[in-house]
C-alpha atoms as a PDB file:
ATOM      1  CA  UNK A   1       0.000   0.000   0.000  1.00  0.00           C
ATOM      2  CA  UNK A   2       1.231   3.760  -0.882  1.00  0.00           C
ATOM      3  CA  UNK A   3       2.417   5.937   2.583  1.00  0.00           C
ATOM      4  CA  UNK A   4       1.076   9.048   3.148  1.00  0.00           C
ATOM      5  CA  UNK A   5       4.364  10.542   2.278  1.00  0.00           C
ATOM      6  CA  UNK A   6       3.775   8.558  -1.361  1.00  0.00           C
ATOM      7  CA  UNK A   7       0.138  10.066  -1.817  1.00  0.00           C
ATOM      8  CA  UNK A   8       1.278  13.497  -1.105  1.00  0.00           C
ATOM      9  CA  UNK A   9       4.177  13.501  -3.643  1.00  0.00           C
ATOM     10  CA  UNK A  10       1.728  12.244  -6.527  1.00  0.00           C
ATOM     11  CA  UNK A  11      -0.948  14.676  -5.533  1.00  0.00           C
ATOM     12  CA  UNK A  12       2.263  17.094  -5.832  1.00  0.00           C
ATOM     13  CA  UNK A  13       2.875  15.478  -9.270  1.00  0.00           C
ATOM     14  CA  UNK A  14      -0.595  15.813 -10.719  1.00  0.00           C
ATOM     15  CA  UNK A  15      -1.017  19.556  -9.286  1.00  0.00           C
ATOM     16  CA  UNK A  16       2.436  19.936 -11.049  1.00  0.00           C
ATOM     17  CA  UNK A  17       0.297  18.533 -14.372  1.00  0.00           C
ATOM     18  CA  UNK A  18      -3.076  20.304 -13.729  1.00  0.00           C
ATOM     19  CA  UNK A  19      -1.456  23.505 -13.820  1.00  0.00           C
ATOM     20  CA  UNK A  20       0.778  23.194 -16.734  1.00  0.00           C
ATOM     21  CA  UNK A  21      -2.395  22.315 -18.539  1.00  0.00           C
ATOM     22  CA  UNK A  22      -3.631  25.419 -18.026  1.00  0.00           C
ATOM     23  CA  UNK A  23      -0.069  27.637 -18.605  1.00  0.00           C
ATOM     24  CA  UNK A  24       0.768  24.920 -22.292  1.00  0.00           C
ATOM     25  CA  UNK A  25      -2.186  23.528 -23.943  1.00  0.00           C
ATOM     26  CA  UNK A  26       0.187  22.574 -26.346  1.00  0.00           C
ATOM     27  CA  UNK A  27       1.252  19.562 -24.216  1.00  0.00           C
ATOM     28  CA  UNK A  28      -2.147  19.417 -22.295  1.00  0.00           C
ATOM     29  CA  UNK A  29      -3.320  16.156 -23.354  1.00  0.00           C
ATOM     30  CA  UNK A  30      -0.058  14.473 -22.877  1.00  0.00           C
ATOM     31  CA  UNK A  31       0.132  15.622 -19.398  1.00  0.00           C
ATOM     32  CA  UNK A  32      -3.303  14.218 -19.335  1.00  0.00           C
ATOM     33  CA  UNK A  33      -2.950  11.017 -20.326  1.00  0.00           C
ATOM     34  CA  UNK A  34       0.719  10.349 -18.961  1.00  0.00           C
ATOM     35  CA  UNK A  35       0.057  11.838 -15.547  1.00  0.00           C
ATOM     36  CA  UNK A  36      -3.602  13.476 -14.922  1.00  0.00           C
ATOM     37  CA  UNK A  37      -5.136  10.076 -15.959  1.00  0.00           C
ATOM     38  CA  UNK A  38      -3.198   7.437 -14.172  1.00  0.00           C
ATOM     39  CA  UNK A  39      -4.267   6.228 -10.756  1.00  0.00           C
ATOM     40  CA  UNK A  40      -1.162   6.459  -9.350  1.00  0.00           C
ATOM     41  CA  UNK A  41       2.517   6.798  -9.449  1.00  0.00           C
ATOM     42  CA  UNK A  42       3.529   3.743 -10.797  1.00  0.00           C
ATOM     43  CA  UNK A  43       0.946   3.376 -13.600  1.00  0.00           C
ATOM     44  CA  UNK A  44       2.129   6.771 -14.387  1.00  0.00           C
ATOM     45  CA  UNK A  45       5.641   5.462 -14.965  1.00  0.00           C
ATOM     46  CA  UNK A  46       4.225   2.726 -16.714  1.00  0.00           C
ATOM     47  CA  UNK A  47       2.459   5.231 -19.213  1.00  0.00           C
ATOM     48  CA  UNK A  48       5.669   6.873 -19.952  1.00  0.00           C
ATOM     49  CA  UNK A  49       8.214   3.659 -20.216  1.00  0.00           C
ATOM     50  CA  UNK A  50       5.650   2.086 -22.751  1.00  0.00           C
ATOM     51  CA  UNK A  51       5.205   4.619 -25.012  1.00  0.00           C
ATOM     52  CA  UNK A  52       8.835   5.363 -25.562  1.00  0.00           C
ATOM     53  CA  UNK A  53       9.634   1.773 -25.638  1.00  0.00           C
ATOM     54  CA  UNK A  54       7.083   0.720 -28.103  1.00  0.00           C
ATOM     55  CA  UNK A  55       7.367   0.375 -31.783  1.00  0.00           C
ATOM     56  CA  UNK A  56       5.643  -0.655 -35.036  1.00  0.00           C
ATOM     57  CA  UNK A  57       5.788  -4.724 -34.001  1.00  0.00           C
ATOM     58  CA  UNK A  58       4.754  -3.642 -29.962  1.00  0.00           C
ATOM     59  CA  UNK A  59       1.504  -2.108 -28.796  1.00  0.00           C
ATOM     60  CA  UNK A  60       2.042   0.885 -25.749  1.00  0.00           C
ATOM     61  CA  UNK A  61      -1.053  -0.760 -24.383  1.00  0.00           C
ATOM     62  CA  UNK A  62       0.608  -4.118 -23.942  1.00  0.00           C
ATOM     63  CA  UNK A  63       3.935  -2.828 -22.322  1.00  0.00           C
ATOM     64  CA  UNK A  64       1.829  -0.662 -20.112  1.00  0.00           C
ATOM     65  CA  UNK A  65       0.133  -3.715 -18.418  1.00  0.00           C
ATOM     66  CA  UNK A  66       3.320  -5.652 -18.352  1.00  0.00           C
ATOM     67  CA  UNK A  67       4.891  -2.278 -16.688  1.00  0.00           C
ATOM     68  CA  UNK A  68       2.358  -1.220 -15.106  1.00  0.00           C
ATOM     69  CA  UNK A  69       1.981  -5.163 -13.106  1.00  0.00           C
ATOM     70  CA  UNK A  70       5.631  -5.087 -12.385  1.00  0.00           C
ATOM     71  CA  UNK A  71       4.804  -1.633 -10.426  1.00  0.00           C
ATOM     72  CA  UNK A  72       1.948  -3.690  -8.229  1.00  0.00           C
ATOM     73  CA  UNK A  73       4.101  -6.747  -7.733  1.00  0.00           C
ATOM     74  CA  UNK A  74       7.010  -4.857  -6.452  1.00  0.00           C
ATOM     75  CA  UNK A  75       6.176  -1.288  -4.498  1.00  0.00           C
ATOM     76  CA  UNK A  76       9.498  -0.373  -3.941  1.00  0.00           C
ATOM     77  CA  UNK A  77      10.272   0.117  -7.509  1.00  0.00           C
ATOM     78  CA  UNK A  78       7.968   3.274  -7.401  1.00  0.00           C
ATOM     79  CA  UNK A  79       9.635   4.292  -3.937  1.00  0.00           C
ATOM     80  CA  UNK A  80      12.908   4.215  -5.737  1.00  0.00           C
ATOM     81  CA  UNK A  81      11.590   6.439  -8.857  1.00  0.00           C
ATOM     82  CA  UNK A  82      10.185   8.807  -6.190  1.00  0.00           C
ATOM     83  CA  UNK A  83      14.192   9.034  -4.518  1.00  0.00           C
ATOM     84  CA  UNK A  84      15.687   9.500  -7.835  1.00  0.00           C
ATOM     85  CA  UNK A  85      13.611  11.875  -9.524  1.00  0.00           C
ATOM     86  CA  UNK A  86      14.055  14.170  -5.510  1.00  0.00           C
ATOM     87  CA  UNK A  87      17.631  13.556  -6.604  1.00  0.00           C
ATOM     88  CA  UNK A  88      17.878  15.941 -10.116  1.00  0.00           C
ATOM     89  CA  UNK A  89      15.232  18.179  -8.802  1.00  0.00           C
ATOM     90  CA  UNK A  90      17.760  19.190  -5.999  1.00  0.00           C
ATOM     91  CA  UNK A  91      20.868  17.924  -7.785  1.00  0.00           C
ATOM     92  CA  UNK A  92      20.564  19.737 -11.695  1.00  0.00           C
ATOM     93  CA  UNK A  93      19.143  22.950 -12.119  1.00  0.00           C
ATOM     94  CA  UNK A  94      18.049  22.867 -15.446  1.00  0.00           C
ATOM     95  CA  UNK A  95      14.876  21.613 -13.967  1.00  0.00           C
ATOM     96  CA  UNK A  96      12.378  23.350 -11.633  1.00  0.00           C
ATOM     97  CA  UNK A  97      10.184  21.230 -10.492  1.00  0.00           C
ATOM     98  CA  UNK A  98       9.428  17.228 -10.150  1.00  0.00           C
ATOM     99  CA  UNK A  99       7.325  17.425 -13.402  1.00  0.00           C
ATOM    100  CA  UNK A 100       9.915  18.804 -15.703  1.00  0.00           C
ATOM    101  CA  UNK A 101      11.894  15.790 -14.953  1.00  0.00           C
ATOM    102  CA  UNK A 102       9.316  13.270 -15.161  1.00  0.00           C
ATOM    103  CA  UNK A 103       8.877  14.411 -18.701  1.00  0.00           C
ATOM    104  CA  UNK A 104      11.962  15.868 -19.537  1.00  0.00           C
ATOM    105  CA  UNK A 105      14.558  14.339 -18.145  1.00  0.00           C
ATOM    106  CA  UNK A 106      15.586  11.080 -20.201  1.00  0.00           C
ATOM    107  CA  UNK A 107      17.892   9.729 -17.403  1.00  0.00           C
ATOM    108  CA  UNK A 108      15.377   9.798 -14.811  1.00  0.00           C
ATOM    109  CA  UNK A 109      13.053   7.642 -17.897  1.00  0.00           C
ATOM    110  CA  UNK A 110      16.002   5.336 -18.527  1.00  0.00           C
ATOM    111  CA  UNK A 111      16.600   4.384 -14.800  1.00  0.00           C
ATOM    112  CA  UNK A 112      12.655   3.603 -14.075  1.00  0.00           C
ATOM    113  CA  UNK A 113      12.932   1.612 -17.120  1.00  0.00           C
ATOM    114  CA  UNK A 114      16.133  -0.254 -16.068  1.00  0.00           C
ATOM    115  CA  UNK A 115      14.096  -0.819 -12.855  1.00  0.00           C
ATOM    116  CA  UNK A 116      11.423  -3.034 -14.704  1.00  0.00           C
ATOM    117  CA  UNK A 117      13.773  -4.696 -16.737  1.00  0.00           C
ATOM    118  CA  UNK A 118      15.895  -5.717 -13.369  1.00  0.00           C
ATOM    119  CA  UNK A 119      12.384  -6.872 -11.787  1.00  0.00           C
ATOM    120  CA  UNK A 120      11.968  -9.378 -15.023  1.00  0.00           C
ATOM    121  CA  UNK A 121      15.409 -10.235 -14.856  1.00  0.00           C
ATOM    122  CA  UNK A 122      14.398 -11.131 -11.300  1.00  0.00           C
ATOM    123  CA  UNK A 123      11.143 -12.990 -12.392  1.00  0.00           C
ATOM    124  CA  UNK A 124      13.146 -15.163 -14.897  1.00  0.00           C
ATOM    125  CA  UNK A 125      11.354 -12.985 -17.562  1.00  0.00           C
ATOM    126  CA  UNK A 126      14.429 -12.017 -19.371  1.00  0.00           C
ATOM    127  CA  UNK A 127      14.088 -11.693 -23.094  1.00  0.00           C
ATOM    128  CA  UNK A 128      11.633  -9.000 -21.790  1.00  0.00           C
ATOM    129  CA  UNK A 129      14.214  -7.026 -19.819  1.00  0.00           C
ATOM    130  CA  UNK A 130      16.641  -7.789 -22.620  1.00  0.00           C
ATOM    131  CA  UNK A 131      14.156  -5.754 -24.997  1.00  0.00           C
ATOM    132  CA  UNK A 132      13.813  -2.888 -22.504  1.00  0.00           C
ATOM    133  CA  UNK A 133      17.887  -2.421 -22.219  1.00  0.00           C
ATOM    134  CA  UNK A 134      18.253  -2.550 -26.038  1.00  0.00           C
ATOM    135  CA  UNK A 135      15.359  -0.339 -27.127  1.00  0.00           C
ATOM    136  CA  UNK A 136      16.483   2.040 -24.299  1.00  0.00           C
ATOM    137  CA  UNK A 137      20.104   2.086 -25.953  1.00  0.00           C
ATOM    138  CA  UNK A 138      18.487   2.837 -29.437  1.00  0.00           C
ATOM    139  CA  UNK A 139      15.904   5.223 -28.239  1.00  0.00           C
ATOM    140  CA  UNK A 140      17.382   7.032 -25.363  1.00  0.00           C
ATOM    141  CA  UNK A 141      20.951   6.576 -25.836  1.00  0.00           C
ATOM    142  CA  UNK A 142      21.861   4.861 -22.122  1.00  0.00           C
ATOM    143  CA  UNK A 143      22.447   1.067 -22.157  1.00  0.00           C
ATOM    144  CA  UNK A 144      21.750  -0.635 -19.067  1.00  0.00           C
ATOM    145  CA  UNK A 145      22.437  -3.956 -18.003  1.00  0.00           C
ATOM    146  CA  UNK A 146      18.799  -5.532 -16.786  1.00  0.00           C
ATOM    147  CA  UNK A 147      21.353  -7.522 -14.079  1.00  0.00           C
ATOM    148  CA  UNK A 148      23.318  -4.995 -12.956  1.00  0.00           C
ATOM    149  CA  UNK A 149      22.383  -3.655  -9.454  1.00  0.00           C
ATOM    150  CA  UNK A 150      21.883  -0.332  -9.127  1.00  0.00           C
ATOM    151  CA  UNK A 151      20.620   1.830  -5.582  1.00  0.00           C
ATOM    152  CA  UNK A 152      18.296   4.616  -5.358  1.00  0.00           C
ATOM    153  CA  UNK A 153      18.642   8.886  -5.114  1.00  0.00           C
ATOM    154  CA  UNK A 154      20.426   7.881  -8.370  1.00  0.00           C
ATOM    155  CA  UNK A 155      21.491  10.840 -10.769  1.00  0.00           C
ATOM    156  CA  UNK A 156      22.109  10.398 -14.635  1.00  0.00           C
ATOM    157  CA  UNK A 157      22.365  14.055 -15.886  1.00  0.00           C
ATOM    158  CA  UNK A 158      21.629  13.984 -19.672  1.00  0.00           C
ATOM    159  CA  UNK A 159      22.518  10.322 -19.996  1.00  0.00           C
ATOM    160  CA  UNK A 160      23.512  10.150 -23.395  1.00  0.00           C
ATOM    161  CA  UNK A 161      26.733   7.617 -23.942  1.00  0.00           C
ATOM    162  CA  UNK A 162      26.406   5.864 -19.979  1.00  0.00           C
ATOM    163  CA  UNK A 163      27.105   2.220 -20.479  1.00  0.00           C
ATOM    164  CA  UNK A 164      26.284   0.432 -17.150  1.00  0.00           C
ATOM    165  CA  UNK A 165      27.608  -3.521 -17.418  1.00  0.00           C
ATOM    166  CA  UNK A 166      26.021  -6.837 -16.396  1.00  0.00           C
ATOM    167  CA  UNK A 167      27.502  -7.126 -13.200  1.00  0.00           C
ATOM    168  CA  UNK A 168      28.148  -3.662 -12.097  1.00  0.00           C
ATOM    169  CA  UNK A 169      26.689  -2.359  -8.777  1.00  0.00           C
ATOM    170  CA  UNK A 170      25.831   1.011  -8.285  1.00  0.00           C
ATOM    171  CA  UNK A 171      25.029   2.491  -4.637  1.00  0.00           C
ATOM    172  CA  UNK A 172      22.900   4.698  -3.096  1.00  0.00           C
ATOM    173  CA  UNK A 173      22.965   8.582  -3.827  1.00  0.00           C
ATOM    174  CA  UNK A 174      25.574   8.365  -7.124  1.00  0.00           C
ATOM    175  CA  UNK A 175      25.315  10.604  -9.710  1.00  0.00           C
ATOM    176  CA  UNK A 176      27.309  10.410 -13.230  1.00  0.00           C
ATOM    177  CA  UNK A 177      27.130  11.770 -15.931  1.00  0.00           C
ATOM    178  CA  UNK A 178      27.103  11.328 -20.139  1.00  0.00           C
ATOM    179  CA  UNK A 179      29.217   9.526 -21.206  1.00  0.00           C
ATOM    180  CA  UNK A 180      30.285   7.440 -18.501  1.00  0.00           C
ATOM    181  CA  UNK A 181      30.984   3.674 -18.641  1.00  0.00           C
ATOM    182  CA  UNK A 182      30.927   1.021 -16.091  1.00  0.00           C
ATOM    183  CA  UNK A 183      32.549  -1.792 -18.136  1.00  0.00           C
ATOM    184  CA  UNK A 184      34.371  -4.929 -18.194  1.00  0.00           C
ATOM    185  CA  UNK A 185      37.988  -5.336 -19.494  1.00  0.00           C
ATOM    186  CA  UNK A 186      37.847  -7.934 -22.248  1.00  0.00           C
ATOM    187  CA  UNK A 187      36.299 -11.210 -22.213  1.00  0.00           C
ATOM    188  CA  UNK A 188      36.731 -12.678 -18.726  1.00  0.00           C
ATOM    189  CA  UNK A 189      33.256 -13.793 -17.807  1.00  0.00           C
ATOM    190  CA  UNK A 190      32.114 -13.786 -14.149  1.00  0.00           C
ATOM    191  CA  UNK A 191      31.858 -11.067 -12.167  1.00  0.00           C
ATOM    192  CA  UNK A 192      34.039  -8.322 -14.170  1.00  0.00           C
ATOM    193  CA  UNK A 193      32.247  -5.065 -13.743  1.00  0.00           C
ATOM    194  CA  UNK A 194      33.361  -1.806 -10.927  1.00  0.00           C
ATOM    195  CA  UNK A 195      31.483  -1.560  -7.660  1.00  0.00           C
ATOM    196  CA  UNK A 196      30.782   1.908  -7.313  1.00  0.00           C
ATOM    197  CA  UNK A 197      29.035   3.036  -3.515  1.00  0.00           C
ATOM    198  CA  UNK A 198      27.412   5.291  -2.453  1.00  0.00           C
ATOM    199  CA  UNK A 199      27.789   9.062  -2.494  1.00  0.00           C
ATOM    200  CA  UNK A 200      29.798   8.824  -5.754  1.00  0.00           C
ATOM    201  CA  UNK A 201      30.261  11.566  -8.477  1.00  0.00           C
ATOM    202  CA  UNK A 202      31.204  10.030 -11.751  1.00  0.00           C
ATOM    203  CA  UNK A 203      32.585  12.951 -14.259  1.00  0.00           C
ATOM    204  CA  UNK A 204      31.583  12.893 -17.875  1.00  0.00           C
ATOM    205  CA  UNK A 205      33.516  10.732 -20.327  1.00  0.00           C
ATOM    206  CA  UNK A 206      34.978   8.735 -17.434  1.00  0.00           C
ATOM    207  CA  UNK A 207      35.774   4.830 -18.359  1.00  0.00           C
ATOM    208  CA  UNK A 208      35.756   2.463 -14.811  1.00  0.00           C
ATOM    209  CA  UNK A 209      36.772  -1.144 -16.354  1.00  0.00           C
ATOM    210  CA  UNK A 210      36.686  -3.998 -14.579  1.00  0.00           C
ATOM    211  CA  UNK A 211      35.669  -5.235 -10.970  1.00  0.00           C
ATOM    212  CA  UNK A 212      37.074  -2.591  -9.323  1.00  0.00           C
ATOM    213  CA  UNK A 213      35.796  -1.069  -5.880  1.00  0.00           C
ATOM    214  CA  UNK A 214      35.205   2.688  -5.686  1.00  0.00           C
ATOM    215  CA  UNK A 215      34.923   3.538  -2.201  1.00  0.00           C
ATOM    216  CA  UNK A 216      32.325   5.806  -0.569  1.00  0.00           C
ATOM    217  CA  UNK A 217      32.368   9.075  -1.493  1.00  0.00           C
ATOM    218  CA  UNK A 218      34.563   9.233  -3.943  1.00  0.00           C
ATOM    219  CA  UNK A 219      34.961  11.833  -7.298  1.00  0.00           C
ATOM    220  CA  UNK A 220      35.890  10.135 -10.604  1.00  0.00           C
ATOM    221  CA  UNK A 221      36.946  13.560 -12.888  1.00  0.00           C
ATOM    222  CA  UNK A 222      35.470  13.831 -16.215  1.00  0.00           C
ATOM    223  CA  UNK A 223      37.525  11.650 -19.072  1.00  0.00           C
ATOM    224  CA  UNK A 224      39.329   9.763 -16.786  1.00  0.00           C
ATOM    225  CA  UNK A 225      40.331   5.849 -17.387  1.00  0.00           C
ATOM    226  CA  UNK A 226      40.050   4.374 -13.717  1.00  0.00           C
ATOM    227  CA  UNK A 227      41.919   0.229 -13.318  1.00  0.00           C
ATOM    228  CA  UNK A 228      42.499   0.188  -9.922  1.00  0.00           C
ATOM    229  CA  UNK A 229      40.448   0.642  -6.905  1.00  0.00           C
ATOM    230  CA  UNK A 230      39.519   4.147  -5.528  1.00  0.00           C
ATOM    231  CA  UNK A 231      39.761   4.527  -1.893  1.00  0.00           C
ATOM    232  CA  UNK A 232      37.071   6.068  -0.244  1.00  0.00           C
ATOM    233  CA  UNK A 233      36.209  10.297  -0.039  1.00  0.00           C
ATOM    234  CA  UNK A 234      39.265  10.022  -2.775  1.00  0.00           C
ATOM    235  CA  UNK A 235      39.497  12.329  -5.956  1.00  0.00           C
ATOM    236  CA  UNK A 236      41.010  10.380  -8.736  1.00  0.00           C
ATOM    237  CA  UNK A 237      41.771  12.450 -12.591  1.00  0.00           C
ATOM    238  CA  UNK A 238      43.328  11.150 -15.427  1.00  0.00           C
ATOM    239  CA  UNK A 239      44.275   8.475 -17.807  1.00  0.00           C
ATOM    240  CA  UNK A 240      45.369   5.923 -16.259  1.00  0.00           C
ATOM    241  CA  UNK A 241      43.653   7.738 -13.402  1.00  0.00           C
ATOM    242  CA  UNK A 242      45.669   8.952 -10.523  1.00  0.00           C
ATOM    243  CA  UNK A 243      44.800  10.506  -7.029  1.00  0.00           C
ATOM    244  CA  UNK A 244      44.516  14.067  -6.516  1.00  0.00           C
ATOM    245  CA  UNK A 245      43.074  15.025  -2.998  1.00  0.00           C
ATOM    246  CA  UNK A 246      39.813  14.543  -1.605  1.00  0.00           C
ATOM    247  CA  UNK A 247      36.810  15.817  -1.869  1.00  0.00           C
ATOM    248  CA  UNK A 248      35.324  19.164  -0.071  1.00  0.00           C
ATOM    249  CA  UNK A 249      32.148  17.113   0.376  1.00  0.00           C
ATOM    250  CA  UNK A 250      31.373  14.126   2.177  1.00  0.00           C
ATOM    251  CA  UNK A 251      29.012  12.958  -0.655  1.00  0.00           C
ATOM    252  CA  UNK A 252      29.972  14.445  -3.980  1.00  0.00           C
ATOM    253  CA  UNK A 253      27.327  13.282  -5.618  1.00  0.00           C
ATOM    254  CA  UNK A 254      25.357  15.713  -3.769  1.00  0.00           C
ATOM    255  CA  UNK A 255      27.027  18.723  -4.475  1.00  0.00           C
ATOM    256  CA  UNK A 256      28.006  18.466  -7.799  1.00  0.00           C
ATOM    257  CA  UNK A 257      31.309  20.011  -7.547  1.00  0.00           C
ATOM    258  CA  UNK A 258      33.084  19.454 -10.654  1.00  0.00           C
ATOM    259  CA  UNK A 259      36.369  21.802  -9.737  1.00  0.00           C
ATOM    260  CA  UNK A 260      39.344  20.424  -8.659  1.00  0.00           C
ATOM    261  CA  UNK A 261      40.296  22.627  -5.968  1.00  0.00           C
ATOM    262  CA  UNK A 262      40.691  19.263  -3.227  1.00  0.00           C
ATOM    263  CA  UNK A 263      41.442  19.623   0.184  1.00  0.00           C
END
């Protein structure tokens, strides 16, 4: 059953919709129908995931219900949309408001997405979560490993280019951005992908290859190559990454410092 906390953030959400109906009627009866219309948070995400995901041989209806069932089986997926989309709304300011993002914000649509697919994974289902990674990677750019673990409060600011691999684990509160890849390095099989926790900023460009630990708190800087392990609350630039001080914030990812002044 939704908390209280849950039913006040959608009736945030759908106040959000009701009154950009009124300020763009351009967009009014998509708002509608994606958010106005929907009974509830996840159906809502299930609206949006299917009719991105859908194409001439796939009906949006029958991806909703698939989507939209994998939201009643398993609450929590919904409770983690509801922590990542809190995350860009206070993390990126090109958006205002929770709405913006829910429509706008093709990160926030690839994780919820990734989300379903890692529930079918789950559910033995996975030529279906095998669709919903590769149709993601052709229509959004961001190819996501349906196995791969991945935490909640997550960040992926503009997404295009991240490459998150089979057995990679994300934590808690990470953001990275485009560009990034959490890869393997060549074809060892088992488990062969970096372990990334939480509080994590990820620069743009940067490569992390293999099963490699980076430790709490840590800043990768944008184009770096990272091979070895990162300590935690470490700054690491460069190719082959190297250290270079620590970060002025306990949880990078939150702040979104991007300068390299280190204490």
């Amino acid at each position: 059953m939704p908390t209280q906390a849950t039913d006040t953030r959608w009736d945030e959400l759908r106040n959000q919709a009701d009154r950009a109906i009124q300020t763009e009627p351009t967009l009014a009866e998509r708002i509608r129908q994606t958010i106005v219309q929907q009974p509830d948070f996840g159906c809502a995400l299930a609206h949006r995931i299917s009719k991105v995901l859908a194409g001439a041989s796939e009906r949006p209806e029958t991806l909703f219900e698939r989507f939209a069932s994998a939201h009643r089986q398993d609450p929590s997926l919904a409770e983690q949309a509801w922590r990542d989309l809190q995350a860009i709304v206070s993390r990126d300011p090109a958006f205002d408001t929770a709405l913006e993002v829910f429509l706008f914000s093709k990160g926030f649509l690839a994780l919820q997405a990734y989300r379903v697919g890692h529930h079918l994974q789950q559910r033995g289902e996975r030529l279906l979560a095998l669709f919903i990674q590769a149709r993601c990677n052709e229509r959004l750019a961001i190819d996501i490993n349906p196995a791969s673990r991945i935490g909640s409060g997550i960040m992926l600011d503009h997404g295009t280019g991240i490459v998150i691999g089979e057995t990679a684990e994300v934590g808690d509160d990470v953001s990275i951005l485009q560009g990034v890849t959490l890869g393997g390095t060549g074809k060892e099989s088992g488990n062969r992908h970096p372990k990334v926790r939480s509080g994590v900023m990820i620069g743009a460009g940067a490569k992390i290859l293999g099963n490699i630990e980076i430790g709490e708190g840590a800043k990768v800087g944008a184009g770096s190559v990272v091979l070895q392990p990162v300590p935690p609350h470490t700054t690491v630039v460069g190719n082959p990454a190297r250290q270079a001080g620590k970060p002025k914030h306990a949880r990078p990812a939150l702040d979104m410092d991007q300068t390299l002044d280190e204490g």
